[in-house]
N, C-alpha and C. Protein backbone atom coordinates (compact mmCIF):
# COMPACT_ATOMS: atom_id res chain seq x y z
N UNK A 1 -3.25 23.70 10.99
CA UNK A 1 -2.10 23.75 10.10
C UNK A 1 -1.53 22.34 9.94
N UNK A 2 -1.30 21.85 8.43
CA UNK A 2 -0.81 20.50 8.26
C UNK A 2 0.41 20.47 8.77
N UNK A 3 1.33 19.59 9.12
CA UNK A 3 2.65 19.50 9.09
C UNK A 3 3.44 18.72 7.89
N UNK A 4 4.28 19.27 7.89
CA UNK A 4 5.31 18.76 6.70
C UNK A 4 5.54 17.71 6.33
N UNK A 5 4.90 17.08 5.72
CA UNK A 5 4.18 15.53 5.41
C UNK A 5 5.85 14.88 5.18
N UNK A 6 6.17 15.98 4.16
CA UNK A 6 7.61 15.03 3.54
C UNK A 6 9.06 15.19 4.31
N UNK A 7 8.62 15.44 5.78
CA UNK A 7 10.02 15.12 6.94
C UNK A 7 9.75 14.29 7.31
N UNK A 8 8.76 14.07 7.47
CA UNK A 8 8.14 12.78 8.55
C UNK A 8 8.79 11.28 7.73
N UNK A 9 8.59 10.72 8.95
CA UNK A 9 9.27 8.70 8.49
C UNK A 9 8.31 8.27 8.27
N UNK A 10 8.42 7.50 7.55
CA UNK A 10 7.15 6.16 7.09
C UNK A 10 6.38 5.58 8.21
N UNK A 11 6.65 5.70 9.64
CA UNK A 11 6.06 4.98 10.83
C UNK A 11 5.53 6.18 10.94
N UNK A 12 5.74 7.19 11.02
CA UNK A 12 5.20 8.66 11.45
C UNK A 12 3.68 9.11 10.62
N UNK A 13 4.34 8.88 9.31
CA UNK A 13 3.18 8.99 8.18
C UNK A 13 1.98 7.92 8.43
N UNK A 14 2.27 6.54 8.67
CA UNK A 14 1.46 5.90 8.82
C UNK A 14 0.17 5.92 10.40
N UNK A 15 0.90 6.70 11.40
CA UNK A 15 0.47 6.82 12.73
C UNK A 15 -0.68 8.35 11.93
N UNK A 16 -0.22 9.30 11.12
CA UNK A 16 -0.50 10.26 11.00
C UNK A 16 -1.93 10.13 9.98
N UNK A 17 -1.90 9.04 9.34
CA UNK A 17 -2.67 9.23 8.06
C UNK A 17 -4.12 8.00 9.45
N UNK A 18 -3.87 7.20 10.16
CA UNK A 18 -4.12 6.45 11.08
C UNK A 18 -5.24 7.27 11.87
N UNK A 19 -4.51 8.67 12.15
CA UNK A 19 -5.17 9.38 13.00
C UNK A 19 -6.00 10.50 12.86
N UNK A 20 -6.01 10.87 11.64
CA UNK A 20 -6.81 11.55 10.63
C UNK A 20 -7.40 10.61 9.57
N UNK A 21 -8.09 9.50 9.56
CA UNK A 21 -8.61 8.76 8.57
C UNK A 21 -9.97 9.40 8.51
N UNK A 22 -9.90 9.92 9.01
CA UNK A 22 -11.32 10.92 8.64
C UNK A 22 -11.88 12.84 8.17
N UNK A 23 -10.30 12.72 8.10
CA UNK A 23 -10.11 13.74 7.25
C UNK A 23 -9.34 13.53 5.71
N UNK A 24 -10.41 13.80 4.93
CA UNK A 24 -10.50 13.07 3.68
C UNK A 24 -9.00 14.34 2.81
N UNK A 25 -9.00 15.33 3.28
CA UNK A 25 -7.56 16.22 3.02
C UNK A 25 -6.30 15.56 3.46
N UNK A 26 -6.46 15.64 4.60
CA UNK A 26 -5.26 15.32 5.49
C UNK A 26 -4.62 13.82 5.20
N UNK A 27 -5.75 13.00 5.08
CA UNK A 27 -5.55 11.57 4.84
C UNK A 27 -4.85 11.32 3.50
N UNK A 28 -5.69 12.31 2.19
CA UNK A 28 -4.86 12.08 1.25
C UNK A 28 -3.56 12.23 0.82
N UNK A 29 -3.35 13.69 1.80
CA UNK A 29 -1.75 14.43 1.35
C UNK A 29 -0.82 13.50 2.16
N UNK A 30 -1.05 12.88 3.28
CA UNK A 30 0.09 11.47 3.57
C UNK A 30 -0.13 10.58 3.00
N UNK A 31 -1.10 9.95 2.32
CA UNK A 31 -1.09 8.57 1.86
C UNK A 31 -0.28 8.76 0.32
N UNK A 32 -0.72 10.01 -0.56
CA UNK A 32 0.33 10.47 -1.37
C UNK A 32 1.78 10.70 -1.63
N UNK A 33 2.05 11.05 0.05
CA UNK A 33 3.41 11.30 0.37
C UNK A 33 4.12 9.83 0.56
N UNK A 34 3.86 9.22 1.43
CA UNK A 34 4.02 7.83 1.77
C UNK A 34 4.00 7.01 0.00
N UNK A 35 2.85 6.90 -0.64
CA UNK A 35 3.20 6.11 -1.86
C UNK A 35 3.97 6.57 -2.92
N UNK A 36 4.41 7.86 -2.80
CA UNK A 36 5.27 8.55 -3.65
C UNK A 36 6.94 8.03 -3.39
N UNK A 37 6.91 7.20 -2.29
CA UNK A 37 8.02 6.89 -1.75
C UNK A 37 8.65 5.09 -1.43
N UNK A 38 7.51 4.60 -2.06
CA UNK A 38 7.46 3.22 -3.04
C UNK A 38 8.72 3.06 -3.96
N UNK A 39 9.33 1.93 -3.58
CA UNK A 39 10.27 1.05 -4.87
C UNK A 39 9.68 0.96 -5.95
N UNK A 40 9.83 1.76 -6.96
CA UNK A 40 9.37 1.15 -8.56
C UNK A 40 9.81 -0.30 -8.70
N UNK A 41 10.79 -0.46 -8.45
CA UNK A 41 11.35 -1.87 -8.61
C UNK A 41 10.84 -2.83 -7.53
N UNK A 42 9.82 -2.50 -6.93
CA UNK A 42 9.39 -4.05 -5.87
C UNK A 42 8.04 -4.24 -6.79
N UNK A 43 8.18 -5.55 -6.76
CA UNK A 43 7.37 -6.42 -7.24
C UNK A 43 6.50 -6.10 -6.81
N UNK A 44 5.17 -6.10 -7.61
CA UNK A 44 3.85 -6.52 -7.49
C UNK A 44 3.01 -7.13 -7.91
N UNK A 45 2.04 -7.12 -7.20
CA UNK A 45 0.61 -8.22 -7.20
C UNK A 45 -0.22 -7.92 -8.68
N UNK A 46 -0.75 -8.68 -9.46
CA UNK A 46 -1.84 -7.86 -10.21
C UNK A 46 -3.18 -7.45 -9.49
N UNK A 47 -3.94 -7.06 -9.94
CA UNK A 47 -5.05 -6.79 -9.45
C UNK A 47 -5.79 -7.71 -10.02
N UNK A 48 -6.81 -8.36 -9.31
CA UNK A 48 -7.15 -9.76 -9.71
C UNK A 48 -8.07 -9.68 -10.71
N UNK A 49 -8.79 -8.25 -10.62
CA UNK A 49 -9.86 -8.06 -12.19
C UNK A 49 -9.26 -8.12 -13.18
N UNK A 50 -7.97 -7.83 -13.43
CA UNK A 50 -7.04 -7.70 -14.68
C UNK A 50 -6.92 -9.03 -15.08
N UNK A 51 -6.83 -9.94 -14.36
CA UNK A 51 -6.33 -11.43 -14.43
C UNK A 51 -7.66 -12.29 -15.29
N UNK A 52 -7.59 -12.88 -16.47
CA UNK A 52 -8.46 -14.06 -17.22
C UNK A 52 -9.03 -14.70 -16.25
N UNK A 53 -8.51 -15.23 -15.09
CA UNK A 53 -9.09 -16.48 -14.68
C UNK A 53 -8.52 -16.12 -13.31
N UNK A 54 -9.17 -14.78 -12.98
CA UNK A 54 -9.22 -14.50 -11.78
C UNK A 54 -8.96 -15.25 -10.10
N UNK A 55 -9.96 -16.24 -9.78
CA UNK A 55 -9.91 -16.92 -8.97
C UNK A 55 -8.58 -18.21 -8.92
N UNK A 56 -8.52 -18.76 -10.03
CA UNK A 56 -6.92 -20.06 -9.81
C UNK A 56 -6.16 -19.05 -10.25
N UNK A 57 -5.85 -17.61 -10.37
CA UNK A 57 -4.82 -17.20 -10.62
C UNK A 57 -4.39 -16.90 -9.07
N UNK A 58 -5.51 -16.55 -8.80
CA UNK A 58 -5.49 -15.88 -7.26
C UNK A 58 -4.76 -16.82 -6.18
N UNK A 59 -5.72 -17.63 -6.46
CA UNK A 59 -5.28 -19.09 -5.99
C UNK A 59 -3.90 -19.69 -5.81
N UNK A 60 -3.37 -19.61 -7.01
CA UNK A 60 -1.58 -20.05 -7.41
C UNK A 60 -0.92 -19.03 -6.59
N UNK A 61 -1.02 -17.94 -6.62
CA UNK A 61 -0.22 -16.73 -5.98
C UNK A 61 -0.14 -17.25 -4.93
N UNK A 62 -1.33 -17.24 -3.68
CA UNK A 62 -1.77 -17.74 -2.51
C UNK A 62 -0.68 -19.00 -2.20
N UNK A 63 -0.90 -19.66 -2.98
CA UNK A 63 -0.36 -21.23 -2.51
C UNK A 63 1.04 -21.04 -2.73
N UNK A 64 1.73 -20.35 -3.76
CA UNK A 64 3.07 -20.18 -4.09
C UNK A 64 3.82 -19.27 -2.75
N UNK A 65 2.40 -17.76 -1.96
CA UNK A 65 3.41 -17.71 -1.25
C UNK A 65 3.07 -18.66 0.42
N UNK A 66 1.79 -19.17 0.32
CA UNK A 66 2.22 -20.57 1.67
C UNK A 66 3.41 -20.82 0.96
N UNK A 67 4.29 -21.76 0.27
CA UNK A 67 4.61 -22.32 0.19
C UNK A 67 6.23 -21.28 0.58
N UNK A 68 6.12 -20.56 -0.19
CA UNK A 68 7.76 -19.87 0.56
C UNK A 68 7.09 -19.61 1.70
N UNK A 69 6.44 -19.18 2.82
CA UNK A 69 6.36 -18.98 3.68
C UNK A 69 7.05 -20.74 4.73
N UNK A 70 6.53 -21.70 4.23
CA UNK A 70 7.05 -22.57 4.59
C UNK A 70 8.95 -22.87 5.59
């Protein structure tokens, strides 16, 4: 019997989906639950196939965040 994917905390979900990665059911209905629960509003990455010039795009990202990491 699954447990109630959508009580569980995000550390919980992640230990849970962790420990069933090989149950291709179980794995999906937390990793669903968990990304269903994503900021629309946080920024993201493109996916680098989408990108013209894939590699120095990749590249700039990379170096822009060394550089705030700084």
């Amino acid at each position: 019997m699954m447990p109630d994917l959508h009580q569980m905390t995000n550390a919980e979900l992640k230990q849970y989906i962790s420990v069933h990665r090989n149950d291709d059911e179980a794995f999906r209905a937390a990793l669903e639950v968990l990304m269903s629960r994503r900021d629309p509003n946080a920024p993201s990455q493109p996916y680098p196939f989408d990108l013209p010039d894939p590699e120095a795009e990749v590249t700039a990202i990379l170096m822009e965040k060394l550089k705030q990491a700084e």
